[in-house]
Protein backbone atom coordinates (compact mmCIF):
# COMPACT_ATOMS: atom_id res chain seq x y z
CA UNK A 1 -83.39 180.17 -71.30
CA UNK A 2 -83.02 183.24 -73.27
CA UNK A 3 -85.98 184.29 -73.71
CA UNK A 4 -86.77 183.73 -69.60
CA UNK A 5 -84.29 186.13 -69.01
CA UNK A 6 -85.57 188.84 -71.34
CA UNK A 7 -88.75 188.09 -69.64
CA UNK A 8 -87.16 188.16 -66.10
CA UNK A 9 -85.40 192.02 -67.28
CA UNK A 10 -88.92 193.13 -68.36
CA UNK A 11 -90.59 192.19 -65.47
CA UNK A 12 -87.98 193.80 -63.01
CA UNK A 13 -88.07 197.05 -64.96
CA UNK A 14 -90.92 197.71 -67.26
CA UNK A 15 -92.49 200.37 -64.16
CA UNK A 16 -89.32 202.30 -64.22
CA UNK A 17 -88.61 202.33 -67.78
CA UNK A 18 -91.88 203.76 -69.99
CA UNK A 19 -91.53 207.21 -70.40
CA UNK A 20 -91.99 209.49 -73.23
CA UNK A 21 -89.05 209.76 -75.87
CA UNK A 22 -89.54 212.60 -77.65
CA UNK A 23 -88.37 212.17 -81.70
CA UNK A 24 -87.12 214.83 -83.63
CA UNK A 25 -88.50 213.91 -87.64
CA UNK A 26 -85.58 215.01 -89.09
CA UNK A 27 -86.25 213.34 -92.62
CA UNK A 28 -89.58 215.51 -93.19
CA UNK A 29 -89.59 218.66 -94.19
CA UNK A 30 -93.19 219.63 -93.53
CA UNK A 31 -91.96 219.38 -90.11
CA UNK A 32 -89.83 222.60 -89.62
CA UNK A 33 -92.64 224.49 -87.94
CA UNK A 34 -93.23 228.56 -88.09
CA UNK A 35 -92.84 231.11 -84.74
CA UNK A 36 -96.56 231.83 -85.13
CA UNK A 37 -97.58 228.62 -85.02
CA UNK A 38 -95.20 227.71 -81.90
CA UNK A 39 -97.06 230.71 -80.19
CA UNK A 40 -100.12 229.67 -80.81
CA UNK A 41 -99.62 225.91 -78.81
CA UNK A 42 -100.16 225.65 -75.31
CA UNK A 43 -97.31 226.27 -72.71
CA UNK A 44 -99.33 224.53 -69.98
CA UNK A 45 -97.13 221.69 -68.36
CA UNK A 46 -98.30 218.26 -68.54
CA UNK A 47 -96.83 215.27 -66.52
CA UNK A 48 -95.89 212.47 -68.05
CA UNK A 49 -97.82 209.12 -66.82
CA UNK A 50 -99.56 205.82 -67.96
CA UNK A 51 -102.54 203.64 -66.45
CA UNK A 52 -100.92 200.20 -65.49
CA UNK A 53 -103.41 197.06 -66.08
CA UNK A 54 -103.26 193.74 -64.60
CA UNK A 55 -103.29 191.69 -67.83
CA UNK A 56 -99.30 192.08 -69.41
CA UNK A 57 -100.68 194.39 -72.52
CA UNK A 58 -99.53 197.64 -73.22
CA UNK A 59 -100.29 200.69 -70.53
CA UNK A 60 -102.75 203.27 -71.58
CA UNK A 61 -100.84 206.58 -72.45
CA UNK A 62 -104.22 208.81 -71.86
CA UNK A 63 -106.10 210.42 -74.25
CA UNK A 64 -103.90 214.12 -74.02
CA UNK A 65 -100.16 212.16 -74.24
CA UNK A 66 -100.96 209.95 -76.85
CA UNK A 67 -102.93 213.12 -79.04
CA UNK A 68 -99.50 215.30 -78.33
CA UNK A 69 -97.35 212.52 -79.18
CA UNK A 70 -99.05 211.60 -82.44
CA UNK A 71 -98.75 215.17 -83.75
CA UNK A 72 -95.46 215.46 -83.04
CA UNK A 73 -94.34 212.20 -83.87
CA UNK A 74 -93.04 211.17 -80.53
CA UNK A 75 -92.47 207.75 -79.49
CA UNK A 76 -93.78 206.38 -76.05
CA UNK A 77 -95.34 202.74 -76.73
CA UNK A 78 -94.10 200.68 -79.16
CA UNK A 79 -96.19 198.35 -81.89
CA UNK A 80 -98.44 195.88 -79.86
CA UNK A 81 -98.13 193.62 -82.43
CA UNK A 82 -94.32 193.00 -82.11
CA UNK A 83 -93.06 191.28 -79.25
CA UNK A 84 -90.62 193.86 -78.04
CA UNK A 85 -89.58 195.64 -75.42
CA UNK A 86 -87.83 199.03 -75.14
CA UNK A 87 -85.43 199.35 -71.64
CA UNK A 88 -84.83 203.23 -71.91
CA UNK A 89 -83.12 204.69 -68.69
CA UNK A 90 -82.81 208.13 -67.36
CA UNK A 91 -78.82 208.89 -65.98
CA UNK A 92 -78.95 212.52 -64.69
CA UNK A 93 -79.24 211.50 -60.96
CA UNK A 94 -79.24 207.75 -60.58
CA UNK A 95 -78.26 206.41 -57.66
CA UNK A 96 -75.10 204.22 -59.14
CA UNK A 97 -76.84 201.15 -60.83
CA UNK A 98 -75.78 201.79 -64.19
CA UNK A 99 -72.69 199.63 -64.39
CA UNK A 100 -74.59 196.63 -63.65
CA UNK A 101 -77.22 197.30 -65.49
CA UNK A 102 -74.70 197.97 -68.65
CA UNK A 103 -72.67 194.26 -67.43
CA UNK A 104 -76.57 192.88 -67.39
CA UNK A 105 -77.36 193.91 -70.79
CA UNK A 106 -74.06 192.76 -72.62
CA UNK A 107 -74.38 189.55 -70.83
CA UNK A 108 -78.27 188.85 -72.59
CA UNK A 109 -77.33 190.94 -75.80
CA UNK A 110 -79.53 193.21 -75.11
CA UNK A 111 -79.56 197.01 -76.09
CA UNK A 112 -81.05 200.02 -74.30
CA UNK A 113 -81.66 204.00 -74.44
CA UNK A 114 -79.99 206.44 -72.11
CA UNK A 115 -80.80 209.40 -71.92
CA UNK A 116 -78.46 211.90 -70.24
CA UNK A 117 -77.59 215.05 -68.55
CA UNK A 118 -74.65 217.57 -69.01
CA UNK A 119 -73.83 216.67 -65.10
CA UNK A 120 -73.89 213.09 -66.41
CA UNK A 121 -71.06 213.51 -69.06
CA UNK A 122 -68.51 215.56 -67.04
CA UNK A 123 -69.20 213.00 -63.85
CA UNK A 124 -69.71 209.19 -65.95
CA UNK A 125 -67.78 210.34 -69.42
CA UNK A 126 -66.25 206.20 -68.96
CA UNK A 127 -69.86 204.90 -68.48
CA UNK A 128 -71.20 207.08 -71.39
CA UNK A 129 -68.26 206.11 -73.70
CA UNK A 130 -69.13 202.29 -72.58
CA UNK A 131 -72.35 202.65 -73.48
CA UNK A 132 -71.70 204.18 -76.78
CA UNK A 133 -68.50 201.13 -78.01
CA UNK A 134 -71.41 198.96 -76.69
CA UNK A 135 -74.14 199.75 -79.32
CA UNK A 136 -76.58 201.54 -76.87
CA UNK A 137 -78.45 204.73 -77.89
CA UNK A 138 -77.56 207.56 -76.48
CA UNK A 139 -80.42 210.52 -75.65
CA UNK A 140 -80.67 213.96 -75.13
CA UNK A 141 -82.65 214.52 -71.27
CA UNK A 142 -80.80 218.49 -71.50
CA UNK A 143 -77.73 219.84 -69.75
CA UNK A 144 -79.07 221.09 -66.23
CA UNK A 145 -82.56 218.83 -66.23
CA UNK A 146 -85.29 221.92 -66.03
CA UNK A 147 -88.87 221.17 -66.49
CA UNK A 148 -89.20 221.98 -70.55
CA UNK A 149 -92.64 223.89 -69.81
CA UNK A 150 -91.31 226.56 -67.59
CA UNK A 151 -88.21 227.50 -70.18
CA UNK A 152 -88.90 229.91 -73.48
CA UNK A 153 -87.64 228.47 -76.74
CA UNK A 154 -84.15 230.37 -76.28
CA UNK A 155 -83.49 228.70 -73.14
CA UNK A 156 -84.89 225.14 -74.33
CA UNK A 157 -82.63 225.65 -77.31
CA UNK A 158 -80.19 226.35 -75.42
CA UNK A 159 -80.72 222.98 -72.48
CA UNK A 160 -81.05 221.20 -75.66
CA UNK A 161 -78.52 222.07 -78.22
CA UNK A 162 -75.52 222.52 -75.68
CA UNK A 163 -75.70 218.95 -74.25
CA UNK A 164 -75.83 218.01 -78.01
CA UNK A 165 -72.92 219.74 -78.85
CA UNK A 166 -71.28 218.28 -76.14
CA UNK A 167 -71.64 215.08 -77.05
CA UNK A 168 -70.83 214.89 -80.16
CA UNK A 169 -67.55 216.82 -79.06
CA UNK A 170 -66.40 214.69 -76.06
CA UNK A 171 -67.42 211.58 -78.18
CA UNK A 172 -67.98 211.88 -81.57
CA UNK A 173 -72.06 210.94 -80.75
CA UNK A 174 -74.84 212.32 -82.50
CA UNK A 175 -78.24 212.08 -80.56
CA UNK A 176 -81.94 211.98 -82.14
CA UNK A 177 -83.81 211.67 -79.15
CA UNK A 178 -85.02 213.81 -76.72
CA UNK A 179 -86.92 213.17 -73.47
CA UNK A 180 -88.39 215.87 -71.36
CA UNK A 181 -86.84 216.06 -67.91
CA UNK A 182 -88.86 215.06 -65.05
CA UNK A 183 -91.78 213.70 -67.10
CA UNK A 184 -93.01 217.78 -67.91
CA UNK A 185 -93.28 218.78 -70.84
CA UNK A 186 -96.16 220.98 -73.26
CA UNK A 187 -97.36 221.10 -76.69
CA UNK A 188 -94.81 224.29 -77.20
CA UNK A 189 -91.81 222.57 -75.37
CA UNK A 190 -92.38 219.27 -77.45
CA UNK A 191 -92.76 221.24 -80.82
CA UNK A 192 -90.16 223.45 -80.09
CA UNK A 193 -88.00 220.45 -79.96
CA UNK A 194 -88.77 219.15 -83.04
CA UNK A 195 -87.77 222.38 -85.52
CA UNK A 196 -84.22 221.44 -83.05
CA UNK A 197 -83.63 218.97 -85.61
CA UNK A 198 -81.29 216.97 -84.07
């Protein structure tokens, strides 16, 4: 019976739930990249999408996603191998769900990634702390949700780092993970992020 259920929650939201988590690799230190070589990445935006198939495997990321995400160490697709399923959910401008889906996921044991805005926090602080006492990961989707491409590294920093900060002020909550509002991002934006090193 459990394991319908887990199959019943992937079913209902696997289309709305695969997008790219950006990673910051934190432990290596080969990863802390130079200006020069940030300038020298492309700042053209890319949006974020995946070929569905018919036959319950694993969605095909594209050649140019899954070449920036391997550099950078991102995660979008877990192993193929293990049967598992990531429920990540965006909470800048939902349209109210997100207290059932949290009563949902305690009631199957199952844990999930949000990823947040700074509007989020100051409007859902009770639903953020909730998810937080209730084992969920908590990710970074920037204070005012601006496309990543469009923003120079000051001002990512900045989108970035003050939701962070915030955070781990209002709730004692350190985030790793980053995902690129609206589905945009580059191979500057992403890089950028990592020498963040959240």
């Amino acid at each position: 019976m459990k394991n319908k259920k887990y199959y019943y929650l992937f079913c209902i939201l696997i289309f709305t739930i695969f997008t790219v988590s950006v990673i910051n690799s934190f432990d290596k230190e080969d990863t802390i990249q130079t200006s020069s070589f940030l300038e020298s990445l492309d700042s053209k935006k890319i949006e974020w999408g995946i070929k569905r198939n018919d036959n319950h495997k694993q969605p095909d990321l594209g050649s140019l996603n899954k070449k920036i995400i391997d550099e950078q160490e991102g995660i979008a697709i877990g192993n193929s191998e293990s049967k598992k399923v990531y429920l990540t959910f965006d909470e800048g401008y939902e349209a109210g769900y997100t207290e059932k889906i949290l009563e949902v996921l305690k009631q199957n044991e199952v844990k999930a990634t949000f990823f947040i805005t700074g509007h989020y926090i100051n409007s859902k602080p009770e639903l953020v702390k909730k998810m937080i006492e209730e084992g969920h990961i908590i990710g970074n989707h920037t204070v005012n949700h601006k496309s990543m491409p469009s923003l120079n590294e000051e001002q990512i920093k900045k989108e970035v780092m003050d939701l962070h900060t915030a955070v781990y002020e209002k709730f004692g909550y350190e985030m790793k993970y980053i995902r690129p509002p609206k589905g945009e991002y580059s191979q500057k934006s992403v890089a950028y992020c990592n020498t963040l090193r959240i």
